[in-house]
Protein backbone atom coordinates (compact mmCIF):
# COMPACT_ATOMS: atom_id res chain seq x y z
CA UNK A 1 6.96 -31.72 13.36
CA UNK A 2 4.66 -30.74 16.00
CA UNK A 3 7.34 -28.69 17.51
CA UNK A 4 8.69 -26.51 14.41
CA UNK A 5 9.38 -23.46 15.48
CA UNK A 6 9.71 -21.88 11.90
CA UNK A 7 7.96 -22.93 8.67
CA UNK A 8 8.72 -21.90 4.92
CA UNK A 9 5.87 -22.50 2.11
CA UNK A 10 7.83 -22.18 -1.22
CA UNK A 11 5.86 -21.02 -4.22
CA UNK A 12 6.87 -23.81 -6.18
CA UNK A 13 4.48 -26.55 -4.70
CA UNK A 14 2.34 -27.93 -6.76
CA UNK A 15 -1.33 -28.96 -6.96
CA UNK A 16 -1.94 -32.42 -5.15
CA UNK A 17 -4.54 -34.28 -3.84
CA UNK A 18 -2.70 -34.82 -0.41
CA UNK A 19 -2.44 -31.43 0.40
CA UNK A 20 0.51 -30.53 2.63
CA UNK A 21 -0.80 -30.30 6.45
CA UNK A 22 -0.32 -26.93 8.46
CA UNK A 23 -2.40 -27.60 11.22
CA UNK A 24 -1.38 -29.15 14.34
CA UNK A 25 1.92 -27.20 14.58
CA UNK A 26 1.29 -25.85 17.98
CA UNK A 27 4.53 -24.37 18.43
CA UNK A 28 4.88 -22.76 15.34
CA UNK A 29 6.48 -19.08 15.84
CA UNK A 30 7.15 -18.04 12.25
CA UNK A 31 5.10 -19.09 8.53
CA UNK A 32 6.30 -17.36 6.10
CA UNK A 33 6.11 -18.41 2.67
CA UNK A 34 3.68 -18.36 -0.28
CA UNK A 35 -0.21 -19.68 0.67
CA UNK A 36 -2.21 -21.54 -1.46
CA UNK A 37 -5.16 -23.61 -0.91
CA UNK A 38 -4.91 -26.17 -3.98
CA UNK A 39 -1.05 -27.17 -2.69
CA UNK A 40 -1.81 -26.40 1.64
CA UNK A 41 -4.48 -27.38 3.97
CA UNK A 42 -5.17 -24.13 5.61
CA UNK A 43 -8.56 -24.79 6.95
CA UNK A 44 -7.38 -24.68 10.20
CA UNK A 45 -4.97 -22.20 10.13
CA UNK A 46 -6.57 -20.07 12.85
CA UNK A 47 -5.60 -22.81 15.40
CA UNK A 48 -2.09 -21.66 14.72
CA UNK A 49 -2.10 -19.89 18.14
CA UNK A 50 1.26 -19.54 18.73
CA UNK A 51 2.41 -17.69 15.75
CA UNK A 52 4.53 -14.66 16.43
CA UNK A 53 5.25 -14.27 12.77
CA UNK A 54 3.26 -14.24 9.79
CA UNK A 55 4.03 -13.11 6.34
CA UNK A 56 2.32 -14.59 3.54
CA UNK A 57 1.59 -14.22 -0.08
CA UNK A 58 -1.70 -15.68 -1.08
CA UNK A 59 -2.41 -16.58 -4.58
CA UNK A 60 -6.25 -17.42 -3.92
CA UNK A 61 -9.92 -16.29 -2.32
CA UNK A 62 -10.05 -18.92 -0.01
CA UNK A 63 -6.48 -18.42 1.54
CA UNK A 64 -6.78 -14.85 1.57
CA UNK A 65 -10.12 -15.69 4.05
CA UNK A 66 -8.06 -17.92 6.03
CA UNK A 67 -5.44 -15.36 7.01
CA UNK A 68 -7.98 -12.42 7.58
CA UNK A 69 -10.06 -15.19 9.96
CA UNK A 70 -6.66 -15.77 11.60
CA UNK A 71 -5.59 -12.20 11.97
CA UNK A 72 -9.42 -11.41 13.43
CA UNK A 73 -8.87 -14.58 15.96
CA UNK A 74 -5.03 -13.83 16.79
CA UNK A 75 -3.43 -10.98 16.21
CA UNK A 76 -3.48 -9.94 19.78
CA UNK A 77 -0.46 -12.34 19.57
CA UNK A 78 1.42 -11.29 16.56
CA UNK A 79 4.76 -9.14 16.44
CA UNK A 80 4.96 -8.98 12.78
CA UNK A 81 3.02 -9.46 10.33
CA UNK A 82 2.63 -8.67 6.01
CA UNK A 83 -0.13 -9.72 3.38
CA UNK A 84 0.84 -9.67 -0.41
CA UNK A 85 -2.76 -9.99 -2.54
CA UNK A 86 -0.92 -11.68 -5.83
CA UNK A 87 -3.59 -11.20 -8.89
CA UNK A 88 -4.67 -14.20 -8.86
CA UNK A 89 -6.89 -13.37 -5.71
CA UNK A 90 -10.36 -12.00 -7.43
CA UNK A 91 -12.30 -9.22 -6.11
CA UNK A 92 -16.21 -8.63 -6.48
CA UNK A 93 -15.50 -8.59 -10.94
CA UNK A 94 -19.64 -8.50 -11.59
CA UNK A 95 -19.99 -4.75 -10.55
CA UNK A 96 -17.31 -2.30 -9.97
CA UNK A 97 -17.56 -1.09 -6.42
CA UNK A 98 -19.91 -3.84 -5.13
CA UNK A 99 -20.98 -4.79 -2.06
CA UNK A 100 -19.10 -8.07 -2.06
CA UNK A 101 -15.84 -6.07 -3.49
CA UNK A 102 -16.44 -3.23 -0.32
CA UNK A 103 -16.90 -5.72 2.17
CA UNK A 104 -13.51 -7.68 1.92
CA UNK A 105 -11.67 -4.54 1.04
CA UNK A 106 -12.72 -3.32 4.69
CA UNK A 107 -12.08 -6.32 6.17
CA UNK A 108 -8.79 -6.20 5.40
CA UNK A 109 -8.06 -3.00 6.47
CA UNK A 110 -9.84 -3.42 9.46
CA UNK A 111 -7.23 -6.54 10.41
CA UNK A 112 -5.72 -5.74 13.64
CA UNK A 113 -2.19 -6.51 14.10
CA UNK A 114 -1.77 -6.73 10.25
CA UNK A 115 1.98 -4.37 9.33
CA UNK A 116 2.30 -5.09 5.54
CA UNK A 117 -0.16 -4.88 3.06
CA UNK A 118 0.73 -5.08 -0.68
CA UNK A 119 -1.63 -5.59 -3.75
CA UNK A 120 -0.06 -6.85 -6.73
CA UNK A 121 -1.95 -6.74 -10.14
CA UNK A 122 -5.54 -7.03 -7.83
CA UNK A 123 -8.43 -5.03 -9.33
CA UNK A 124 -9.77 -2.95 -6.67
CA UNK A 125 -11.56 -0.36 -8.58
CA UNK A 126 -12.06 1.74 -5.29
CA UNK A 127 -11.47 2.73 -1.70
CA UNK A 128 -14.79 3.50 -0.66
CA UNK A 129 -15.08 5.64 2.25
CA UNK A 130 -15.14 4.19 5.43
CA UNK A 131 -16.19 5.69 9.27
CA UNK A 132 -12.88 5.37 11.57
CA UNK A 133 -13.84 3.18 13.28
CA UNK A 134 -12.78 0.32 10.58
CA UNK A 135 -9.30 1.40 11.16
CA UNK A 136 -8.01 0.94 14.23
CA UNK A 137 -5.77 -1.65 13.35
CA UNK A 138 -1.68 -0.97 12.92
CA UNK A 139 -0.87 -1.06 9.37
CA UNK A 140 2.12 1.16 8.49
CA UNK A 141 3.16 0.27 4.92
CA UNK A 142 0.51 0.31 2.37
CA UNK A 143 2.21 -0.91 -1.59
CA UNK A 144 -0.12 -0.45 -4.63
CA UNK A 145 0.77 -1.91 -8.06
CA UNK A 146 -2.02 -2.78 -10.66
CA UNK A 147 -4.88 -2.06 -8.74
CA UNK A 148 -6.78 0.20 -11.30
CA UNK A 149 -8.68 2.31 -8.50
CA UNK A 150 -10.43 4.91 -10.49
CA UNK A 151 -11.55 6.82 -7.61
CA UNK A 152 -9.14 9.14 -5.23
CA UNK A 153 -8.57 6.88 -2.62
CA UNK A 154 -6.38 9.70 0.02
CA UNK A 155 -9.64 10.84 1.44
CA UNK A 156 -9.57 6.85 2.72
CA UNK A 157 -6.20 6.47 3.13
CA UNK A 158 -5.28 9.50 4.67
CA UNK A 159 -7.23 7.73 8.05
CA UNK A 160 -4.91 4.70 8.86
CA UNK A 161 -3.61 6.14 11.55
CA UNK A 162 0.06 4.31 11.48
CA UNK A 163 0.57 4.59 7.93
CA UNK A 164 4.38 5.30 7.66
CA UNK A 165 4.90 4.46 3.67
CA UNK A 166 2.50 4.39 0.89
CA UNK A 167 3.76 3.02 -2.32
CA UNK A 168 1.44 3.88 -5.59
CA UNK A 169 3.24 2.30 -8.20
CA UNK A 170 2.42 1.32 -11.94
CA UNK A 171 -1.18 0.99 -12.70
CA UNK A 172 -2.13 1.60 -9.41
CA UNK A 173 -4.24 4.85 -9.57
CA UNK A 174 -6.12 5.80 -12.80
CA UNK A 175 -8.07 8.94 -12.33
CA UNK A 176 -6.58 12.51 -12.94
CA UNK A 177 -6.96 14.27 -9.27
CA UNK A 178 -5.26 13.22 -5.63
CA UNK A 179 -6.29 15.20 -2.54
CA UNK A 180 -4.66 14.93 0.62
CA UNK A 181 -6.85 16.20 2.72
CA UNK A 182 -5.90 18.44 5.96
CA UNK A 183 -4.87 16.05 9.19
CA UNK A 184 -4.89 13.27 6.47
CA UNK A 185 -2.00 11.11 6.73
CA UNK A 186 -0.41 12.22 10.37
CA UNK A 187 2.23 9.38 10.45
CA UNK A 188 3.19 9.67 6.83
CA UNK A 189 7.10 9.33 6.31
CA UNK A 190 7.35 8.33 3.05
CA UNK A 191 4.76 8.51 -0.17
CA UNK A 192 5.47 6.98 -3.66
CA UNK A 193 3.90 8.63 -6.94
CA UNK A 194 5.39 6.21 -10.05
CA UNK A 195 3.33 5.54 -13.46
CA UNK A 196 0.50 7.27 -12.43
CA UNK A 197 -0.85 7.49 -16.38
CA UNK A 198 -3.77 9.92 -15.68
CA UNK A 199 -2.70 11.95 -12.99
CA UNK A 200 -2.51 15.64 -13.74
CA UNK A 201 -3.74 17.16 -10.46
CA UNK A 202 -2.67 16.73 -7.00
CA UNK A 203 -3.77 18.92 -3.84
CA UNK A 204 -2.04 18.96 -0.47
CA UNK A 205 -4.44 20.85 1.98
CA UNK A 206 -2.03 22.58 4.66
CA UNK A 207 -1.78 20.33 7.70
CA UNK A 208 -1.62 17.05 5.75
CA UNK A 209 1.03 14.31 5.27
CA UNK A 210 2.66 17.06 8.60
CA UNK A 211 5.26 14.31 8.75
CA UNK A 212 6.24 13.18 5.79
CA UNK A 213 10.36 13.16 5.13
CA UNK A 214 10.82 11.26 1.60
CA UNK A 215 8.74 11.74 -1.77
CA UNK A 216 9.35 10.16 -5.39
CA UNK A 217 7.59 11.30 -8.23
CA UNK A 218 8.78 9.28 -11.03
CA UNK A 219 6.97 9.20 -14.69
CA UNK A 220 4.00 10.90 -13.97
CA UNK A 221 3.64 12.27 -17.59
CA UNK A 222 0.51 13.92 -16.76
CA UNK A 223 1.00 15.40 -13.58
CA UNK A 224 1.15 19.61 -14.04
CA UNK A 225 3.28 21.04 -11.16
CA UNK A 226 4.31 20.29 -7.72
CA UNK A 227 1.25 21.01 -5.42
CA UNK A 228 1.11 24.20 -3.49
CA UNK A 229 0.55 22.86 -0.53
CA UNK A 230 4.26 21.10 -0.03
CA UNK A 231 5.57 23.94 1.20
CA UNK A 232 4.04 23.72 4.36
CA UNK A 233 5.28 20.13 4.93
CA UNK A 234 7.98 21.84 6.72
CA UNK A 235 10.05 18.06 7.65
CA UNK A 236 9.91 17.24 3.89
CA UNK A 237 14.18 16.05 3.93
CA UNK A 238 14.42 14.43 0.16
CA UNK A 239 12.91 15.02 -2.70
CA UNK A 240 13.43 12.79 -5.91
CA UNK A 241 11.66 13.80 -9.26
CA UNK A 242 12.69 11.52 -12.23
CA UNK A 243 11.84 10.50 -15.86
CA UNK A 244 9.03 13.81 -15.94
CA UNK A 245 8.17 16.41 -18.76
CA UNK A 246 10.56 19.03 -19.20
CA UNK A 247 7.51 21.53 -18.51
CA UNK A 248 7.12 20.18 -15.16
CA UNK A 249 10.92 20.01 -14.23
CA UNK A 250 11.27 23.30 -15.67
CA UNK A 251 8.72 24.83 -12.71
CA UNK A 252 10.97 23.96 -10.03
CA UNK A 253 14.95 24.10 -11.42
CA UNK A 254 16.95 26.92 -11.08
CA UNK A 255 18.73 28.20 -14.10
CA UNK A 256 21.16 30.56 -14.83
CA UNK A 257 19.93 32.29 -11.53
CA UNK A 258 16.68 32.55 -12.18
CA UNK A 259 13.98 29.92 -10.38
CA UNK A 260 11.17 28.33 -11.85
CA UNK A 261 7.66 29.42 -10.77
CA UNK A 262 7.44 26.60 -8.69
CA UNK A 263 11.02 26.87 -6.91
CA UNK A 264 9.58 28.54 -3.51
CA UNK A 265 7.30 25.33 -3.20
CA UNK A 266 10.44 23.16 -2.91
CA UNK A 267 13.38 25.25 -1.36
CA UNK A 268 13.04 24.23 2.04
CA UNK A 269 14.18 20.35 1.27
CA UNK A 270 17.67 19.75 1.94
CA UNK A 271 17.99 17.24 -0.35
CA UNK A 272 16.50 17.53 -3.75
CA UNK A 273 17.31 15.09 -6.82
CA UNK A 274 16.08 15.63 -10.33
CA UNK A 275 16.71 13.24 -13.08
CA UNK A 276 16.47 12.35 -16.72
CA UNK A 277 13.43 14.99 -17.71
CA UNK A 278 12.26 14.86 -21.25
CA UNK A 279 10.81 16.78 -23.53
């Protein structure tokens, strides 16, 4: 054992008192797998030196710590590496927005070396804003689902400066207004707008999201128009708009010859699909 090479942690292990032993593998290159503390012993995990690989799901607090003290202490020496926060990982619950709740949120996207970040069904509440310093670290794809931030977190966002994809999916965002902001988002190839419930603004400043190629907006009921500002994303390649109002559809179609209001926002996409509006 003390020369695996690659190690698998299934989510089906159990609870047990002998907890299965991770430590000690010296040469292991790749973990990858689903980390809990009640079924692993991950105390030492940091000692893991070696790893070139990491991607781990973490059901719990205290494993969650134990791959943020690993990243801090190694990840100088890791190729590739993603986080999924599964909701049973608690955040700060006593005050929305504490200090506790802040503190981890910036540790972890302070992480060097950390690729993948995805938050499934975690209460965040809210990105606070944070100096730029906190993020000089190289996280490029940034997935959202169930998070319930209430406050525009783009302003925050908009400063990782590798961010390549950022997935807001179901529950993810509850407030009515994005902005993203001028210079926000400069490595931004892909953005994600789906179940937004709420949303029925959104502002792009000219000079933001200046490379993004791909955007879905899918069943944002709320959501008014296309902004004005996505016509100056002038690399903007595919556009997919699906399961929206009839109103909002209506703004950007062409029919019978005549364009919607909206049309001249959109025309410079090559590729634009638009499916299954409703009234």
């Amino acid at each position: 054992m003390k020369r695996l090479r690659y190690l698998y942690l299934p989510d089906s292990v159990k609870e047990s008192k002998e907890k299965v032993q991770v430590n000690g593998l010296s040469e292991l290159e790749i973990l990858d797998g689903s980390i809990k503390s009640s079924a692993y012993e991950i105390a030492h995990l940091h000692e893991l030196t070696n790893l070139r690989s990491l991607k781990a799901a973490v059901a719990d607090n205290e494993s969650l710590c134990a791959i943020i003290d690993h990243l801090i202490k190694n990840g100088k020496n890791l190729q590739e590496t993603s986080l999924t926060i599964e909701d049973s990982v608690s955040f700060s619950s006593e005050q929305q927005g504490s200090a506790d709740d802040s503190a981890l949120l910036r540790k972890i996207l302070g992480c060097g070396n950390l690729h993948i970040l995805i938050f499934r069904g975690v209460k965040i509440c809210q990105f606070l804003p944070c100096d730029d310093h906190n993020f000089r670290q190289s996280l490029v794809q940034l997935e959202l689902r169930g998070t319930e931030i209430d406050q525009d977190p783009m302003e925050t966002l908009g400063k990782l400066p590798q961010l390549r994809s950022l997935l807001l999916l179901p529950g993810s965002y509850m407030g009515k207004e994005l902005i993203c902001h001028e210079l926000g988002f400069p490595r931004l190839e892909k953005l994600w707008l789906v179940e937004l419930p709420n949303l029925c603004c959104w502002r792009v400043d000219k000079g933001g999201m200046a490379n993004l190629s791909s955007l879905l907006i899918y069943g944002c009921h709320e959501l008014e128009m296309i902004p004005d500002g996505l016509k100056h994303v002038a690399g903007l390649k595919e556009l997919y708009i699906k399961a929206m109002p009839t109103t909002f559809v209506r703004r950007i179609k062409v029919v019978y010859g005549r364009q919607g209001e909206d049309f001249d926002k959109i025309q410079h996409i090559p590729s634009i699909e638009i499916a299954a509006d409703y009234d």
